[in-house]
N, C-alpha and C. Protein backbone atom coordinates (compact mmCIF):
# COMPACT_ATOMS: atom_id res chain seq x y z
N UNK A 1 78.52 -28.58 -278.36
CA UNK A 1 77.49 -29.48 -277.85
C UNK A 1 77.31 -30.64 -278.82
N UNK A 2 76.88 -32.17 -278.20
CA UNK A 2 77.08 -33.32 -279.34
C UNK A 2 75.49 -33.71 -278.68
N UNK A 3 75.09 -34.28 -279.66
CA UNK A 3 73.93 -35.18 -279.66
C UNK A 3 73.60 -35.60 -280.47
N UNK A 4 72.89 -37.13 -280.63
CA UNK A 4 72.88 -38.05 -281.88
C UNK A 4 71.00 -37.96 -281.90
N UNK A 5 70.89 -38.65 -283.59
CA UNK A 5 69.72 -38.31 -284.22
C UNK A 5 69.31 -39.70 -284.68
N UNK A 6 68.27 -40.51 -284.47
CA UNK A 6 67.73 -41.55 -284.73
C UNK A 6 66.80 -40.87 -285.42
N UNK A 7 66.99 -41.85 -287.02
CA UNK A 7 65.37 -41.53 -288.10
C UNK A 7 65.20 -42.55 -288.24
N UNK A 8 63.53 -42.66 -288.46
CA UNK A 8 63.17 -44.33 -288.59
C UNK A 8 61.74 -43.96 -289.29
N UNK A 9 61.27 -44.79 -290.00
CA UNK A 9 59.89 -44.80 -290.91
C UNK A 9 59.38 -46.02 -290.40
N UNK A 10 57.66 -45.39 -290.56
CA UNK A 10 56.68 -46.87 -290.26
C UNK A 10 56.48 -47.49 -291.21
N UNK A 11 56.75 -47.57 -292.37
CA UNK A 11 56.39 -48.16 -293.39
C UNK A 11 57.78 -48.11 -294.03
N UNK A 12 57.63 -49.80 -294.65
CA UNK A 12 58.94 -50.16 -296.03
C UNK A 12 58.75 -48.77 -297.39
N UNK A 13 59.83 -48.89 -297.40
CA UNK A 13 60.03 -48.39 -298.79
C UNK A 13 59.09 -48.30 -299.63
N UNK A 14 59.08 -49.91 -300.15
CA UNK A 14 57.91 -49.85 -301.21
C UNK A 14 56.43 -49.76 -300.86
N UNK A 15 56.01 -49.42 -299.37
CA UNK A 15 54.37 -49.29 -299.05
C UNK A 15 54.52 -47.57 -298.83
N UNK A 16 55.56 -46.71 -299.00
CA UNK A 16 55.54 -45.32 -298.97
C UNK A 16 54.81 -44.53 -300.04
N UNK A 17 53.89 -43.62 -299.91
CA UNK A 17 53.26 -43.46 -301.11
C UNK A 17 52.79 -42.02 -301.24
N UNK A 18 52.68 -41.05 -300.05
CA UNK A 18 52.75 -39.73 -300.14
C UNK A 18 53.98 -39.43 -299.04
N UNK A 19 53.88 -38.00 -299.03
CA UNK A 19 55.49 -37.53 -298.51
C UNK A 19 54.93 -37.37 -297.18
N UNK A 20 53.86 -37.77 -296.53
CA UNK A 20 54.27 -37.85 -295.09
C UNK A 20 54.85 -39.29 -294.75
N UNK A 21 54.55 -39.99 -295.55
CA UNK A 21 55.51 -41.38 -295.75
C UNK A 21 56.76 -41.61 -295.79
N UNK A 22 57.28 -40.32 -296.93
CA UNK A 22 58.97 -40.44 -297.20
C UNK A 22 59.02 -40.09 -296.45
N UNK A 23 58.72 -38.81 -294.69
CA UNK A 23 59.46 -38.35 -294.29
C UNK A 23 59.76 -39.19 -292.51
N UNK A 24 61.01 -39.11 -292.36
CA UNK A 24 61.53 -39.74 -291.45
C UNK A 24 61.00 -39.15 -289.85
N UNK A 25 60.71 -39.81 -289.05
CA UNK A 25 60.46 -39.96 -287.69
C UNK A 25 61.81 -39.20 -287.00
N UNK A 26 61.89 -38.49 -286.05
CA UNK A 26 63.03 -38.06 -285.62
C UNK A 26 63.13 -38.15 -284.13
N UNK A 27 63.82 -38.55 -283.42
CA UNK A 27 64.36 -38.67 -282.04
C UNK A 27 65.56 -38.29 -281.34
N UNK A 28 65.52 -36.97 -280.79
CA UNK A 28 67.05 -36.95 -280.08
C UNK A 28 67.52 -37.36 -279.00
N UNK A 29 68.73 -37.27 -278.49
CA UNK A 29 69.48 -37.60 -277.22
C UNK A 29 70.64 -37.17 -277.26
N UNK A 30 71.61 -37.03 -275.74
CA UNK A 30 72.99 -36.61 -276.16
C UNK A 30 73.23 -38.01 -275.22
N UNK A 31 72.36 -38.97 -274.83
CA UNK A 31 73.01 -40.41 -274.29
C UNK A 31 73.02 -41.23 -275.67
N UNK A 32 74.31 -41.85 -275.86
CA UNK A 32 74.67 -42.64 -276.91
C UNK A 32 73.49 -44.59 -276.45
N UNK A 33 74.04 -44.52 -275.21
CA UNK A 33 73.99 -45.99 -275.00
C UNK A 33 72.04 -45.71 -274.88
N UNK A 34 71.27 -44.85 -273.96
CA UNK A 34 69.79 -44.21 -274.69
C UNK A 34 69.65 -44.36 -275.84
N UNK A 35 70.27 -43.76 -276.70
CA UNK A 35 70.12 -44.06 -278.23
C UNK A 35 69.96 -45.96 -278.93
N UNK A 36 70.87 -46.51 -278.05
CA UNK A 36 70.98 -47.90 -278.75
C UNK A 36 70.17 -48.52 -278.47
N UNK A 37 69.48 -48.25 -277.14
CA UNK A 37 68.02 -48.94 -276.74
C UNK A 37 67.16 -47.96 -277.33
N UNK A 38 66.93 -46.78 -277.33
CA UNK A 38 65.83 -46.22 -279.03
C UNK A 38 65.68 -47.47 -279.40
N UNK A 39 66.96 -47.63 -280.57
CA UNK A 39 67.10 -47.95 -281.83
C UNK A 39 66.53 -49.55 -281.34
N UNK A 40 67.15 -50.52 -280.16
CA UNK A 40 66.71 -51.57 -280.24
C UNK A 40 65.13 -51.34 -280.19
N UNK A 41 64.39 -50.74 -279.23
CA UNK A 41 63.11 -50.56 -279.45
C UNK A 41 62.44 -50.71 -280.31
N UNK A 42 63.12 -49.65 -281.59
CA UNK A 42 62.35 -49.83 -282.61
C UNK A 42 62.41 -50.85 -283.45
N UNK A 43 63.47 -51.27 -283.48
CA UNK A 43 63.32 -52.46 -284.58
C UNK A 43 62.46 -53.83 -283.98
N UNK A 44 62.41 -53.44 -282.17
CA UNK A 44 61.61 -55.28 -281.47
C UNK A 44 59.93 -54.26 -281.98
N UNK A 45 60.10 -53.02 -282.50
CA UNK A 45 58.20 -52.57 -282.51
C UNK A 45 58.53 -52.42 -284.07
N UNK A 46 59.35 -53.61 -285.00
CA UNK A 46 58.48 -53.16 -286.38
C UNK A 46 59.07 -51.84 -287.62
N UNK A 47 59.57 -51.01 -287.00
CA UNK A 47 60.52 -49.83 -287.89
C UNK A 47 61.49 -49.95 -288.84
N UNK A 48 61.56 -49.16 -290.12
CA UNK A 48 62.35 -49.50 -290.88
C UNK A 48 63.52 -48.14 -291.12
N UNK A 49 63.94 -48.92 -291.74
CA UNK A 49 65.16 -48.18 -292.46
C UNK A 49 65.87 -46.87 -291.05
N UNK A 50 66.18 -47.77 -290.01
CA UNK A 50 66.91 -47.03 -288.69
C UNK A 50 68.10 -46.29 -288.78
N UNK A 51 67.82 -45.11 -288.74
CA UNK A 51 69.29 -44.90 -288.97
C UNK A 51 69.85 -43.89 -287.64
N UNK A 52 71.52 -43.61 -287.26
CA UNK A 52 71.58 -42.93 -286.09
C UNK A 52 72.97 -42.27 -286.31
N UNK A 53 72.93 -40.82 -285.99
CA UNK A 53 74.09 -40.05 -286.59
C UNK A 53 74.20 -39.31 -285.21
N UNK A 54 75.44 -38.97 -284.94
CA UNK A 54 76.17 -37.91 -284.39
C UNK A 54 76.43 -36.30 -284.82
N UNK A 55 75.89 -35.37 -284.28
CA UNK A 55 76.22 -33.95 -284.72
C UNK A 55 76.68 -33.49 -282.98
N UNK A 56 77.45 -32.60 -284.05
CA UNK A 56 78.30 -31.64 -283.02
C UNK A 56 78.23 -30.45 -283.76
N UNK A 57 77.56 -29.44 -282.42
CA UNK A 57 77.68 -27.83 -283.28
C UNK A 57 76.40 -27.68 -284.42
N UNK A 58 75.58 -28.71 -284.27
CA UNK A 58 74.63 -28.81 -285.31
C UNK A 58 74.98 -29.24 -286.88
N UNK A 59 75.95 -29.79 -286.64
CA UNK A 59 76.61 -30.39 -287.96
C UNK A 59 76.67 -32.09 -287.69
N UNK A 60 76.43 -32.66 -288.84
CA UNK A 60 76.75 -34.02 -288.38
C UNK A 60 78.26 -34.98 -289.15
N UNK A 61 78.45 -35.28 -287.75
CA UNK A 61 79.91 -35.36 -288.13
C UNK A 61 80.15 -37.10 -288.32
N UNK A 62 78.87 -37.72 -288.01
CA UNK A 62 79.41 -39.18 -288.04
C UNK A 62 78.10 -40.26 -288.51
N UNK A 63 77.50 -40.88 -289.65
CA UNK A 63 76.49 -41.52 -289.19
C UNK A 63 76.85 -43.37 -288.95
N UNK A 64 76.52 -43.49 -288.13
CA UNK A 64 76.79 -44.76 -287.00
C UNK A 64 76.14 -45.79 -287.76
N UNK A 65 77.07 -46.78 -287.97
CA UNK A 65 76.67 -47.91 -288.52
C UNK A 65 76.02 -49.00 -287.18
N UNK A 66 74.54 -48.96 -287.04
CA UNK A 66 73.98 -49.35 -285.89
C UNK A 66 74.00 -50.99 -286.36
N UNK A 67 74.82 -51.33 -287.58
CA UNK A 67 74.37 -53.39 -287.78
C UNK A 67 75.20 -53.97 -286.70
N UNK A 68 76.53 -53.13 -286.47
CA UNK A 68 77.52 -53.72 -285.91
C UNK A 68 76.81 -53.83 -284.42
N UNK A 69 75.79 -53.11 -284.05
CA UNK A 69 75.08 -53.38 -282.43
C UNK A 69 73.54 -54.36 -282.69
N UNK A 70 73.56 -54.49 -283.96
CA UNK A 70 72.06 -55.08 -284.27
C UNK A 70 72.83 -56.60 -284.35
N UNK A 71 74.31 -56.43 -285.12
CA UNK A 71 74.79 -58.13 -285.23
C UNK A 71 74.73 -58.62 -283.38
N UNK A 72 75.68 -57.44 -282.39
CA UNK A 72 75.87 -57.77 -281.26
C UNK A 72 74.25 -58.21 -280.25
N UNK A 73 73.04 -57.96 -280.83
CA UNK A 73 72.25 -58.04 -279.90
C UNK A 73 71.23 -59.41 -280.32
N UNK A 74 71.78 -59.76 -281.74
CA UNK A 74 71.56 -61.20 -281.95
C UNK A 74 71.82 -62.32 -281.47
N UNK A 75 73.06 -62.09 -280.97
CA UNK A 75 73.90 -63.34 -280.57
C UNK A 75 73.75 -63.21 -278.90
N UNK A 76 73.28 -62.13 -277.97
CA UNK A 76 73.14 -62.27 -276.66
C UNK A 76 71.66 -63.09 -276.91
């Protein structure tokens, strides 16, 4: 079974200040192209440090460099 994992924080880095801060927001799906509208979502509402990985088998086998769809959704 495959399904990808979007983590995202409400706050930058440097405004993080107890550990419900460090800890990452979590969202699943096993729709990839679902996932890329997540991810656009969050960044048009404000979210930082987005990140989106692939597991299979509960292992993660890939984490997805989402700039290459953040460069593509600049230029539409």
């Amino acid at each position: 079974m495959s399904f990808f994992q979007i983590g995202y924080y409400r706050l930058p880095l440097e405004e993080r200040i107890d550990s419900q801060d460090h800890t990452p927001e979590l969202d699943f799906d096993t729709d990839f192209d679902k996932c890329l509208d997540r991810v656009q979502q969050l960044r048009a509402q404000g979210y930082y440090d987005i990140s989106l990985d692939e597991y299979k088998d509960g292992s993660c086998v890939e984490s997805i460099c989402i700039a290459w769809y953040v460069d593509e959704w600049g230029a539409a």
